[in-house]
C-alpha atoms as a PDB file:
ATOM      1  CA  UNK A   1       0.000   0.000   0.000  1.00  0.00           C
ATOM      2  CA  UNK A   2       1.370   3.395  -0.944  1.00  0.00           C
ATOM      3  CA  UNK A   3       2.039   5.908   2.568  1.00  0.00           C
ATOM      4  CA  UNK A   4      -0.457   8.332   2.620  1.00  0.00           C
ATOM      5  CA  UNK A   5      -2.684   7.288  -0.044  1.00  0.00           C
ATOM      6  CA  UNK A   6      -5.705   6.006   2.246  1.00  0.00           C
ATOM      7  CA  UNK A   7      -4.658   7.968   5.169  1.00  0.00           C
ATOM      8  CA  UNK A   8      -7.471   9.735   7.712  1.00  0.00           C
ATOM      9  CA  UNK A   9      -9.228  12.035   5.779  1.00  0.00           C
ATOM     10  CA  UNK A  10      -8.496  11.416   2.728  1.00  0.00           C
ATOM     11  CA  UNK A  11     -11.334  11.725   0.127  1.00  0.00           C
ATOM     12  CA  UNK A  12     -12.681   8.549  -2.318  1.00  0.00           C
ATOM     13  CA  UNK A  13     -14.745   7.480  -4.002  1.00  0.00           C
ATOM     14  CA  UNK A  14     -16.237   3.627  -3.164  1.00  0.00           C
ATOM     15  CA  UNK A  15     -15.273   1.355  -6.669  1.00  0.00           C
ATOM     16  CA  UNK A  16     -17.240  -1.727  -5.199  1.00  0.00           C
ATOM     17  CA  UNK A  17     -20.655  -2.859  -3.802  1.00  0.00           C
ATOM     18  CA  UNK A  18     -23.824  -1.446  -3.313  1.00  0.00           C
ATOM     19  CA  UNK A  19     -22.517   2.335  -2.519  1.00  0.00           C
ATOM     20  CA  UNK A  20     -19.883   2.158  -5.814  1.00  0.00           C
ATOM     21  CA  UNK A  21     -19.694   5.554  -7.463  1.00  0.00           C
ATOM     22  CA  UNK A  22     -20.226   7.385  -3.906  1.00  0.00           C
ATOM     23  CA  UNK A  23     -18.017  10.028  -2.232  1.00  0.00           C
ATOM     24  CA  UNK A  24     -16.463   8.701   1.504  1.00  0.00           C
ATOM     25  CA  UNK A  25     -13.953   9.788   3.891  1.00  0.00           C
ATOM     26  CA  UNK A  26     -11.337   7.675   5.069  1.00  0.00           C
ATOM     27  CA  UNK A  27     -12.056   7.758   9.344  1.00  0.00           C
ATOM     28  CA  UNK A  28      -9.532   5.222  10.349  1.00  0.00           C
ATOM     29  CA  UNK A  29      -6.910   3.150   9.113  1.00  0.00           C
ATOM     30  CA  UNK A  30      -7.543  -0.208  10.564  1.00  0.00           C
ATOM     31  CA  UNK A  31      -4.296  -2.456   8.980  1.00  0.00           C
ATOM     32  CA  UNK A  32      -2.420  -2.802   5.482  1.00  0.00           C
ATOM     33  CA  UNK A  33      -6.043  -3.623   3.588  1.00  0.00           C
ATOM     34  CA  UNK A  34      -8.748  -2.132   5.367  1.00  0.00           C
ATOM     35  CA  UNK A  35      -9.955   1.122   6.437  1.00  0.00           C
ATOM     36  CA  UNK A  36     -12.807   2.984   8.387  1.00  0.00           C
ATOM     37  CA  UNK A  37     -14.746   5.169   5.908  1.00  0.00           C
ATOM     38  CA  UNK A  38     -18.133   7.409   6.175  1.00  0.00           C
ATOM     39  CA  UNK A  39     -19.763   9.187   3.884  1.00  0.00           C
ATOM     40  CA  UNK A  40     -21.235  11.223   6.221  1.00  0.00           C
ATOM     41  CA  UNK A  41     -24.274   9.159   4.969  1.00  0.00           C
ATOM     42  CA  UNK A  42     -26.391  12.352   5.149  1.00  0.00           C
ATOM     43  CA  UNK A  43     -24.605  13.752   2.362  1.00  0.00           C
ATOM     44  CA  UNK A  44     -23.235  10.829   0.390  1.00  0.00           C
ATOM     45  CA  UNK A  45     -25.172   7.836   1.947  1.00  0.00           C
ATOM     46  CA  UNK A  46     -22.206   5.880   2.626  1.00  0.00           C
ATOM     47  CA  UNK A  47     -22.402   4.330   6.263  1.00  0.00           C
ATOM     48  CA  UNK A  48     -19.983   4.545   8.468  1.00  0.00           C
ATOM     49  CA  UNK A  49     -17.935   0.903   7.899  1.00  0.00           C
ATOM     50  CA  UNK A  50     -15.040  -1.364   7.394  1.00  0.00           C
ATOM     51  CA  UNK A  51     -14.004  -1.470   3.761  1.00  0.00           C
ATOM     52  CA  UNK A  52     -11.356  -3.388   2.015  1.00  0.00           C
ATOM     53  CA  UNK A  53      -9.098  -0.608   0.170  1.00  0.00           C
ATOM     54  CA  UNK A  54      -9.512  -2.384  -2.965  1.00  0.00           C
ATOM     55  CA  UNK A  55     -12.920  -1.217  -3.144  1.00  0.00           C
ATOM     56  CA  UNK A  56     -11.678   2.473  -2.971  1.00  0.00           C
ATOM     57  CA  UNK A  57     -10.316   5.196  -5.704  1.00  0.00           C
ATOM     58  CA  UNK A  58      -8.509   8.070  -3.293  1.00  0.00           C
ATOM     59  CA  UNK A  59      -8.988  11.188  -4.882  1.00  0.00           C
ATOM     60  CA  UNK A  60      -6.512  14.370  -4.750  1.00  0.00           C
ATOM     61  CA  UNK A  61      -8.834  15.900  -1.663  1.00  0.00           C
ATOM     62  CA  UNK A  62      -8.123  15.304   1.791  1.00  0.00           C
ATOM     63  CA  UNK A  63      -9.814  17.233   4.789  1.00  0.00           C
ATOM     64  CA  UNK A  64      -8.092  17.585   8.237  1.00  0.00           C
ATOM     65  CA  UNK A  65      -9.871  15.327  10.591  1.00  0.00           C
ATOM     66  CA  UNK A  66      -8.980  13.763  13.825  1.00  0.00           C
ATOM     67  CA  UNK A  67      -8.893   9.786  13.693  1.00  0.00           C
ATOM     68  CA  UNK A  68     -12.534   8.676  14.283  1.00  0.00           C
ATOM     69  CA  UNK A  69     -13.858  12.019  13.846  1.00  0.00           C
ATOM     70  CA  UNK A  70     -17.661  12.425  14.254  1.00  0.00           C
ATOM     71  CA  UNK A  71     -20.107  12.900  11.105  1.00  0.00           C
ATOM     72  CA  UNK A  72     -20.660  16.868  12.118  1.00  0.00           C
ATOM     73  CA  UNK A  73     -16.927  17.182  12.190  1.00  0.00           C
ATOM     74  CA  UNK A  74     -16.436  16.011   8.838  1.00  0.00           C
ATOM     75  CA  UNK A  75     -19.332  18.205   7.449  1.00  0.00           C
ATOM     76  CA  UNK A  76     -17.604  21.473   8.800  1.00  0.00           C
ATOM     77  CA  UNK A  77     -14.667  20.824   7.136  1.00  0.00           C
ATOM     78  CA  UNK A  78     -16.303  19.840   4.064  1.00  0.00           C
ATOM     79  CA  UNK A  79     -17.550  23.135   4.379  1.00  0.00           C
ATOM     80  CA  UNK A  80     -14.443  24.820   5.257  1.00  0.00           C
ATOM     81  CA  UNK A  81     -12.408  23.001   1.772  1.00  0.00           C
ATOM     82  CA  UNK A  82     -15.894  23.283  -0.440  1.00  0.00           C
ATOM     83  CA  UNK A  83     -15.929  20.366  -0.849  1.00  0.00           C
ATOM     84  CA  UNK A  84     -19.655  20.368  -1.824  1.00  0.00           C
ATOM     85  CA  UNK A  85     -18.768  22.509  -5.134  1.00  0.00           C
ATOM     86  CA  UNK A  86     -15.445  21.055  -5.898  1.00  0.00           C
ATOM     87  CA  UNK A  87     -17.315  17.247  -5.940  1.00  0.00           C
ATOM     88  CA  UNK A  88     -20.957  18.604  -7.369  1.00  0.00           C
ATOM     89  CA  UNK A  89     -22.457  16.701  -4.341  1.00  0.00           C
ATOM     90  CA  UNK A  90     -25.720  18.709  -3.009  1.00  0.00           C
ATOM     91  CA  UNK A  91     -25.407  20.384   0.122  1.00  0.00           C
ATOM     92  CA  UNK A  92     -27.644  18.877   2.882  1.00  0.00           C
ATOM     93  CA  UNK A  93     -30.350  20.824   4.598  1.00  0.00           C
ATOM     94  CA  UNK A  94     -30.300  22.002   8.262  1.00  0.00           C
ATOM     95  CA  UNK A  95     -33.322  20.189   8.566  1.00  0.00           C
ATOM     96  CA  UNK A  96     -32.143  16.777   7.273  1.00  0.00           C
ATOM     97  CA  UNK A  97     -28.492  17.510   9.283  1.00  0.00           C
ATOM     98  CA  UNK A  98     -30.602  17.499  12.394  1.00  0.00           C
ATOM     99  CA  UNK A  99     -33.186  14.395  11.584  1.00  0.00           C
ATOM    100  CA  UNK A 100     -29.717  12.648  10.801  1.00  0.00           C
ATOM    101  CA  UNK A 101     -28.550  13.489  14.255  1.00  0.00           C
ATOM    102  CA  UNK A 102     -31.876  12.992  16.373  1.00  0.00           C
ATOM    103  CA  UNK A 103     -32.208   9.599  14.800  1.00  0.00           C
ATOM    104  CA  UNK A 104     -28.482   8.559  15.652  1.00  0.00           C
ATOM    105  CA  UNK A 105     -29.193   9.763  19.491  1.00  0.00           C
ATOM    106  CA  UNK A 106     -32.094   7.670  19.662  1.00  0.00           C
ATOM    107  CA  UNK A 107     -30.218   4.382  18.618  1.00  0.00           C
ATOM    108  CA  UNK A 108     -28.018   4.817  21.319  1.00  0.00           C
END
């Protein structure tokens, strides 16, 4: 595996299974073949999982993010880099950011 290439926060884009063709962000590096990623679903519905990094294409973006970092942390600094314009991915609503959240709370 190449150093730095799936390293926390860098942006792909899933090559494999049911969410192939969607944007995630690399949460964790777990050992030489697999990786944490997220999407955060709200925006990209990618679930926050385990995936083999042959299933991922890194892309030139990466966001600072702390190792594990929550869902809202990842959406302010895909606001901060623009990400949403620089990927074409639609922006997701303060209303749907919060249903996101509530509904996370109450699985806990």
């Amino acid at each position: 595996m190449a150093e730095g290439l799936f390293d926390v926060g860098r942006v792909c884009v899933k090559i494999a299974g049911r969410e192939a063709g969607k944007y995630c962000v690399v949460v964790k590096k777990m050992d030489n073949s697999f990786v944490m990623v997220t999407g955060p679903r709200v925006v990209t519905k990618v679930k926050r999982r385990k995936c083999n990094i042959n299933h991922l294409e890194p892309l030139g973006e990466k966001i600072s993010i702390k190792a594990e970092a929550s869902d809202s942390e990842i959406l302010k600094e895909f606001e901060k880099e623009k990400l949403f314009d620089k990927l074409g991915i639609p922006k997701p609503s303060v209303e749907a950011i919060k249903r996101f959240e509530e509904t996370k709370t109450e699985k806990k």
